[in-house]
Protein backbone atom coordinates (compact mmCIF):
# COMPACT_ATOMS: atom_id res chain seq x y z
CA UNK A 1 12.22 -8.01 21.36
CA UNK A 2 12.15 -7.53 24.94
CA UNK A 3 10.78 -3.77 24.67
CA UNK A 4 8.08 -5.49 22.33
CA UNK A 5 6.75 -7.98 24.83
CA UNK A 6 6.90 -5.72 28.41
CA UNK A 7 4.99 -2.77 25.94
CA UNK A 8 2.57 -4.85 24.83
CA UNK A 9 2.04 -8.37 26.63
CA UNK A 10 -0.92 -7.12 28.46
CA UNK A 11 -2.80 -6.67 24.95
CA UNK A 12 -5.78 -9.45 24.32
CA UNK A 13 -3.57 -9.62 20.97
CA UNK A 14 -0.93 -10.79 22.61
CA UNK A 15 -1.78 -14.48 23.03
CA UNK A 16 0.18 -16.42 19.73
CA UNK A 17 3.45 -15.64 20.37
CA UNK A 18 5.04 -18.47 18.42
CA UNK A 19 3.59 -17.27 15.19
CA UNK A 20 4.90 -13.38 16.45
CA UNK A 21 8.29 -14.77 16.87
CA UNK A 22 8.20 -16.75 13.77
CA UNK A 23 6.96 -13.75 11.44
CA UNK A 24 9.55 -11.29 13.46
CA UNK A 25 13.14 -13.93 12.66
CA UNK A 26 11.66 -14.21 9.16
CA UNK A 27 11.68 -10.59 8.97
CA UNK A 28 15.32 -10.54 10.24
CA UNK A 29 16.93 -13.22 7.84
CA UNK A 30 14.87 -12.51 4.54
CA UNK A 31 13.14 -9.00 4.97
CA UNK A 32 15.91 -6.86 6.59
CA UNK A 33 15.76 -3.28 5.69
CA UNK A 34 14.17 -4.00 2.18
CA UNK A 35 11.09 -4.06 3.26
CA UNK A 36 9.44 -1.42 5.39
CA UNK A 37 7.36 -1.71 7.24
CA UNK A 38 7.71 -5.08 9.13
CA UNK A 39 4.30 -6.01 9.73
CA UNK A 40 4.05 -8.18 12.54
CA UNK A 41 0.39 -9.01 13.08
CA UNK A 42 -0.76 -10.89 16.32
CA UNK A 43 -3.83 -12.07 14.36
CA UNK A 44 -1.69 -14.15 12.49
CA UNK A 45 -1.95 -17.96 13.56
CA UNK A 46 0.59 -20.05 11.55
CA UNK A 47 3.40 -20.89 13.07
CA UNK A 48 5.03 -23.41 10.44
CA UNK A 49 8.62 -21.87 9.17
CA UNK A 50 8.25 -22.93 5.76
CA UNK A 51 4.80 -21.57 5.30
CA UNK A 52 5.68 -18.12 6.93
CA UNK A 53 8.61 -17.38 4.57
CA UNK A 54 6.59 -18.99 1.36
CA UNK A 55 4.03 -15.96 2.60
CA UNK A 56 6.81 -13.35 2.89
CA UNK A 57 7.01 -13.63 6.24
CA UNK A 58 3.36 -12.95 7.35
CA UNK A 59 1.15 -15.82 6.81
């Protein structure tokens, strides 16, 4: 995650990181390598757990 954030914090994307996080450990626990690619969108807004894994991870 660290590589993530110094490559692209200076993005105007790159302002909700709490849904980025969320959408990034739901991708972790549920996705894994079943599902390529891991989409994790910065336009994204919700940050609620349950809703992000009811929407596969990417709200």
């Amino acid at each position: 995650m660290e590589f993530v954030i110094k490559k692209h914090k200076s993005s105007s994307k790159w302002k909700n990181t709490a849904s980025l996080e969320a959408q990034f450990n739901c991708h972790v626990i549920f996705a894994g390598p079943n599902k390529t690619p891991w989409n994790i969108e910065p336009h994204r807004t919700e940050t609620n757990w349950a809703i992000v894994v009811k929407n596969f991870c990417n709200p």
